[in-house]
N, C-alpha and C. Protein backbone atom coordinates (compact mmCIF):
# COMPACT_ATOMS: atom_id res chain seq x y z
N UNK A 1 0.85 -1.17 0.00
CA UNK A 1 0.00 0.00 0.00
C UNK A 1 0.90 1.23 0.00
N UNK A 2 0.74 2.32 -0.57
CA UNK A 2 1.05 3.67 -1.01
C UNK A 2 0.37 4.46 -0.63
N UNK A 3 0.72 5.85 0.35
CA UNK A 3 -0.03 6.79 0.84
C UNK A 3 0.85 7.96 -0.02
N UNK A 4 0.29 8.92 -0.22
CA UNK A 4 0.95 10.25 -1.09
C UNK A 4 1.56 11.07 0.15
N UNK A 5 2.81 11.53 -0.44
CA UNK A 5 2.92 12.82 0.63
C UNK A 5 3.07 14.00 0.34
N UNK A 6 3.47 15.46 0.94
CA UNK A 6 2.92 16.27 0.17
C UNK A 6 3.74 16.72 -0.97
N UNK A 7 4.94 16.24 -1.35
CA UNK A 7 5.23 15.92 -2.56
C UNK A 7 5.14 15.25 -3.76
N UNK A 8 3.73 14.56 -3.70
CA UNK A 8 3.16 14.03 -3.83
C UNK A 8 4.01 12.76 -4.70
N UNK A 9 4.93 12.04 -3.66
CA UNK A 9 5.81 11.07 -3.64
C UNK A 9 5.03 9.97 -3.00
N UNK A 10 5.31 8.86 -3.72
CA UNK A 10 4.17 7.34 -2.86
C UNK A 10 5.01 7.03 -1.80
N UNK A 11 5.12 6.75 -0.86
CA UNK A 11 5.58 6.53 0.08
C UNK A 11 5.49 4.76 0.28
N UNK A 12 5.96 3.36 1.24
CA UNK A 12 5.39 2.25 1.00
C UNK A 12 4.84 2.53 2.65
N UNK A 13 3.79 2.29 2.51
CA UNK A 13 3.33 1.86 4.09
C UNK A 13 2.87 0.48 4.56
N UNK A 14 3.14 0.02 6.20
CA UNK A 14 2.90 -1.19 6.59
C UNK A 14 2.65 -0.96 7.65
N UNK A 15 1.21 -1.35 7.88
CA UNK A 15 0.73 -1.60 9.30
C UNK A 15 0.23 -0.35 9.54
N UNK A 16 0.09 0.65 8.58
CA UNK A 16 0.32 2.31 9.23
C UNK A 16 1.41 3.14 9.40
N UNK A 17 2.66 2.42 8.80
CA UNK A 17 3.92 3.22 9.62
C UNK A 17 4.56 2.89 8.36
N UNK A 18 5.29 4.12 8.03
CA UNK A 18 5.81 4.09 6.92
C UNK A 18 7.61 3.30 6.93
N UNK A 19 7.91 3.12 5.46
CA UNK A 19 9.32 2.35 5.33
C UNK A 19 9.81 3.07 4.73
N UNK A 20 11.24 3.66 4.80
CA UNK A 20 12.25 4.35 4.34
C UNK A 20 13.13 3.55 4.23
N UNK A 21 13.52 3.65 3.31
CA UNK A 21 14.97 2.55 2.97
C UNK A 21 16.42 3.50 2.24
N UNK A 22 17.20 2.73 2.97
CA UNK A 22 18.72 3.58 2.85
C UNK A 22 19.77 2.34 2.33
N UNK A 23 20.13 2.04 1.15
CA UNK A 23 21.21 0.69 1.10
C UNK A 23 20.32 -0.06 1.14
N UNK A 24 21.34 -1.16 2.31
CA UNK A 24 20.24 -2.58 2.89
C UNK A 24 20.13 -1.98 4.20
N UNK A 25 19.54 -0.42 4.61
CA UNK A 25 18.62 -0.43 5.90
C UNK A 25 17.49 0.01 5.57
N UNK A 26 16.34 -0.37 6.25
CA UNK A 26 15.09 -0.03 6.50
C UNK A 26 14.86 0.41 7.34
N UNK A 27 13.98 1.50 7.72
CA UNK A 27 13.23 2.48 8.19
C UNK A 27 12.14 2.12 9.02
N UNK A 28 11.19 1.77 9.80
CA UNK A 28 10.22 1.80 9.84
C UNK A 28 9.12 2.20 10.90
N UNK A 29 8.39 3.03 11.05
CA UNK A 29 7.75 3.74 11.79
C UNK A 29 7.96 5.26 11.77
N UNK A 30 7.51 5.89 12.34
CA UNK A 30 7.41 7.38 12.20
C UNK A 30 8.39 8.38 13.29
N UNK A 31 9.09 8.94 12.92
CA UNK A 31 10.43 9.71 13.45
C UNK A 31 9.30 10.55 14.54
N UNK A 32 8.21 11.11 14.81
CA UNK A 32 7.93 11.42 15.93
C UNK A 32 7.13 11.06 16.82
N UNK A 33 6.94 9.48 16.65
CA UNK A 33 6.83 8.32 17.92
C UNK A 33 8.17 8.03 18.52
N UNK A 34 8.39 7.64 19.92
CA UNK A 34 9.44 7.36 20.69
C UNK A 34 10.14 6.53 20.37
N UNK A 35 9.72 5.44 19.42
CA UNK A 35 10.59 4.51 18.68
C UNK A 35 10.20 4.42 17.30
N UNK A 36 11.27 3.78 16.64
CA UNK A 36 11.42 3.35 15.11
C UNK A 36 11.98 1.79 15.41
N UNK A 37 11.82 1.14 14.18
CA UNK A 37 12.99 0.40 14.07
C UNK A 37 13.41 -0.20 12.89
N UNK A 38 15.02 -0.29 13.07
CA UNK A 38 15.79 -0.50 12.15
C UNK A 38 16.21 -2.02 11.31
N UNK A 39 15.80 -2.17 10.00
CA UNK A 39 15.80 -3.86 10.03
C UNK A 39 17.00 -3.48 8.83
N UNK A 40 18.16 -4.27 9.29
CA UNK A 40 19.54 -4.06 8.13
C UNK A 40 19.60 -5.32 7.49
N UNK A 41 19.74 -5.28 6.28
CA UNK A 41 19.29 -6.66 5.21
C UNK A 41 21.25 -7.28 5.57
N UNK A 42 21.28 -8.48 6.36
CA UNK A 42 22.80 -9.00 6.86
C UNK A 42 23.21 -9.86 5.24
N UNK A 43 22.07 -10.24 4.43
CA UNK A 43 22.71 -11.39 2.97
C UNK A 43 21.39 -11.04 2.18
N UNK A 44 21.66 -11.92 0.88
CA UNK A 44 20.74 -12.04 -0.10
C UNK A 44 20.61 -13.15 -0.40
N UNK A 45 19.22 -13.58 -0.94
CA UNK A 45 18.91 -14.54 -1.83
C UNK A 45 18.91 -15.09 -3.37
N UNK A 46 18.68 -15.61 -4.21
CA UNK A 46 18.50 -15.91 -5.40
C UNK A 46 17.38 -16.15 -5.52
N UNK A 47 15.93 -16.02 -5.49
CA UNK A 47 14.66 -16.08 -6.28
C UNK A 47 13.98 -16.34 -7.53
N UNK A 48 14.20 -17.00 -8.20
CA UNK A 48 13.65 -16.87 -9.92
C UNK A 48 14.92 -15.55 -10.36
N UNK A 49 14.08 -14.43 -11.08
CA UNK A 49 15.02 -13.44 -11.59
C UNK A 49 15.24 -12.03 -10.15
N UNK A 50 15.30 -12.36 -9.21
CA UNK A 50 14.80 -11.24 -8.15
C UNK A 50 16.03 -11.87 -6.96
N UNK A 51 15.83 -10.73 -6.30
CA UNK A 51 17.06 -11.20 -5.06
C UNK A 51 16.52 -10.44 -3.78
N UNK A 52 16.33 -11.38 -3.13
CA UNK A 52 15.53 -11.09 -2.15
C UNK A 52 16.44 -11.22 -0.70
N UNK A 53 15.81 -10.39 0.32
CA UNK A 53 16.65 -10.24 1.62
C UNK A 53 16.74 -11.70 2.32
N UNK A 54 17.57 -11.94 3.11
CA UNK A 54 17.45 -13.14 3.54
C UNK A 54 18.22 -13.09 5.40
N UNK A 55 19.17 -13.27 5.85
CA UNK A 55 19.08 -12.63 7.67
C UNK A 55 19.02 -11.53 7.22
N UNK A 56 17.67 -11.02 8.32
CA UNK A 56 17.47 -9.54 8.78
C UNK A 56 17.68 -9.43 10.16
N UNK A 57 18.18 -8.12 10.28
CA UNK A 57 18.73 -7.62 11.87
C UNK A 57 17.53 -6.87 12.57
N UNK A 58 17.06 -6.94 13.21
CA UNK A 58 15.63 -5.86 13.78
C UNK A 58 15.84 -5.24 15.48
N UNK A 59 16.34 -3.80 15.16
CA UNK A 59 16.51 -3.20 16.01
C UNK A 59 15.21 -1.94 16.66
N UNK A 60 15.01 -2.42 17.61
CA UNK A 60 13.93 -0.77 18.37
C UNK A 60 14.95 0.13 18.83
N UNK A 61 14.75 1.47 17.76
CA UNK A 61 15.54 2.35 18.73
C UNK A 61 14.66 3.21 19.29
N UNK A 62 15.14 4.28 20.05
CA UNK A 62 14.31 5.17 20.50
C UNK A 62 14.82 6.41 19.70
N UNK A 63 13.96 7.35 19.67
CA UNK A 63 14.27 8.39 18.51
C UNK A 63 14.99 9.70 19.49
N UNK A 64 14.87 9.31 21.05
CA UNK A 64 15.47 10.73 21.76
C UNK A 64 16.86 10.60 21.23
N UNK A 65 17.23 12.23 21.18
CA UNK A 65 18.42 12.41 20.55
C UNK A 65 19.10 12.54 21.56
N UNK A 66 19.12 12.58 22.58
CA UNK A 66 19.80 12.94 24.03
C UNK A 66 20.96 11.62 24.43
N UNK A 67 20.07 10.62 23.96
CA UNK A 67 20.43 9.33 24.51
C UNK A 67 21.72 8.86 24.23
N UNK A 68 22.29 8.40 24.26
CA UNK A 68 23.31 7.81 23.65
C UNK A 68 23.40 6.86 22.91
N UNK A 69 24.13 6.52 21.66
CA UNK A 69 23.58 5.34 20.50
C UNK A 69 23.43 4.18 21.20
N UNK A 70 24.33 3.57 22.18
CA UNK A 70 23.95 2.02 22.89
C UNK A 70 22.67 2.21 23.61
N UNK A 71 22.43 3.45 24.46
CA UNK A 71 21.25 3.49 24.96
C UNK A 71 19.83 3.50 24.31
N UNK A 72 19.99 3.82 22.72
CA UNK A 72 18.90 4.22 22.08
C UNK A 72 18.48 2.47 21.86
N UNK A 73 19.21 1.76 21.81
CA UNK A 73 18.46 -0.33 21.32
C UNK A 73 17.68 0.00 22.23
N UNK A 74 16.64 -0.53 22.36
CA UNK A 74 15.85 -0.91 23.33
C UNK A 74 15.48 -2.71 23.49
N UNK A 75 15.77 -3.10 21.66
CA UNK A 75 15.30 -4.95 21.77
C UNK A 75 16.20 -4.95 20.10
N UNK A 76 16.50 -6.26 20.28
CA UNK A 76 17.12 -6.54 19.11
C UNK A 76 16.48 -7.86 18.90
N UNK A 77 17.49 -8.41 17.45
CA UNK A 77 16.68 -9.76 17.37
C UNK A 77 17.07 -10.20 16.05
N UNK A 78 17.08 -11.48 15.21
CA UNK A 78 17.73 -11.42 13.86
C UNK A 78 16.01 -12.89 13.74
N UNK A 79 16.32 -12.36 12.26
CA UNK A 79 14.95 -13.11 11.79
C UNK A 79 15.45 -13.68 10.31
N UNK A 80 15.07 -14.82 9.30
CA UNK A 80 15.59 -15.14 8.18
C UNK A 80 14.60 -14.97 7.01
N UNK A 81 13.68 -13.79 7.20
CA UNK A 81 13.31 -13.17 6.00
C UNK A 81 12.29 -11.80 6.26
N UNK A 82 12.74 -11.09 5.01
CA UNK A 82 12.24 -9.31 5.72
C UNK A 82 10.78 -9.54 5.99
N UNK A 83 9.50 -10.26 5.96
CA UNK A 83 8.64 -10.31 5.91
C UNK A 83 8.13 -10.82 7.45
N UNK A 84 8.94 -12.07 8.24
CA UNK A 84 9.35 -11.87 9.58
C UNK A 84 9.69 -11.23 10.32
N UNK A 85 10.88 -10.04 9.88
CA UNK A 85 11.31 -9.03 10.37
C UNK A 85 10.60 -7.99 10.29
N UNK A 86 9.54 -7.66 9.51
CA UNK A 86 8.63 -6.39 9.57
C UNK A 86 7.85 -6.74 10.43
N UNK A 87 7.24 -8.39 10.66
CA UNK A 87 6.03 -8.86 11.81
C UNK A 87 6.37 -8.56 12.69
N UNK A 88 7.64 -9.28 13.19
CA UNK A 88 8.42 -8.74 14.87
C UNK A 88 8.59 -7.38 15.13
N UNK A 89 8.67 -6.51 14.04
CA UNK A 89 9.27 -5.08 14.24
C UNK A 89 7.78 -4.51 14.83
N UNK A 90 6.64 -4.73 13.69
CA UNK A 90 5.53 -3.94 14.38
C UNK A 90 5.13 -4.48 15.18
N UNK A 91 4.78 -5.83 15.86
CA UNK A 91 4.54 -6.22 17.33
C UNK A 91 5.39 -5.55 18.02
N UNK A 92 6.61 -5.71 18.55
CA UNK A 92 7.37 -4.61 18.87
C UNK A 92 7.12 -3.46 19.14
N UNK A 93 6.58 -2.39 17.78
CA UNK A 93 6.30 -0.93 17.87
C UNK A 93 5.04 -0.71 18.63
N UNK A 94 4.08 -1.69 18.37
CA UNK A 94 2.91 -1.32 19.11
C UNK A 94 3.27 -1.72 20.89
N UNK A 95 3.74 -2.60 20.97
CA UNK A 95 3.80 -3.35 22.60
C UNK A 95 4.84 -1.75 23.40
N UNK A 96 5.55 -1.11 22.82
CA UNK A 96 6.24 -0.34 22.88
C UNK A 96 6.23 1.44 23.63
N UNK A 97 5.16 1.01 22.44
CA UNK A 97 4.47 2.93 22.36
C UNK A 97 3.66 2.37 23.73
């Protein structure tokens, strides 16, 4: 699913909370809730013609800037496909907030 923003750029959304992707990191949730979290693609797959993520890293950080980077994890966790790793991430975000 695709929500517009006011650049009227599609954005991907999941669960409600949008994905930003940087490299092999992902984004996910909204920079002014107390947490995000970070899922870093660790390998790849071979698929038919497609290459798909395969260990993902799934980090909760907290978005205070005060904190210090070790202090900002709040839960970590490694999962063996991004589609696992987005489930755990938003159970996570909601149990969280």
């Amino acid at each position: 699913m695709a929500a517009k923003t006011k650049k009227d750029e599609k954005t991907l959304v999941y669960r409600g909370k949008t994905l930003i992707r940087s490299g092999n990191t992902i984004y996910y949730g909204n920079t002014s809730d107390p947490f995000v979290a970070c899922l870093q693609c660790m390998d790849a797959q071979e698929f038919s013609d497609m290459t798909l993520p395969g260990k993902v890293t799934i980090q909760i950080l907290a978005t205070d800037e005060n904190l210090s980077p070790k202090d900002r994890v709040k839960k970590k966790t490694e999962k063996n496909s991004l589609y696992e790793a987005l489930n755990i991430a938003s159970i996570w975000l909601e149990r969280v907030e």
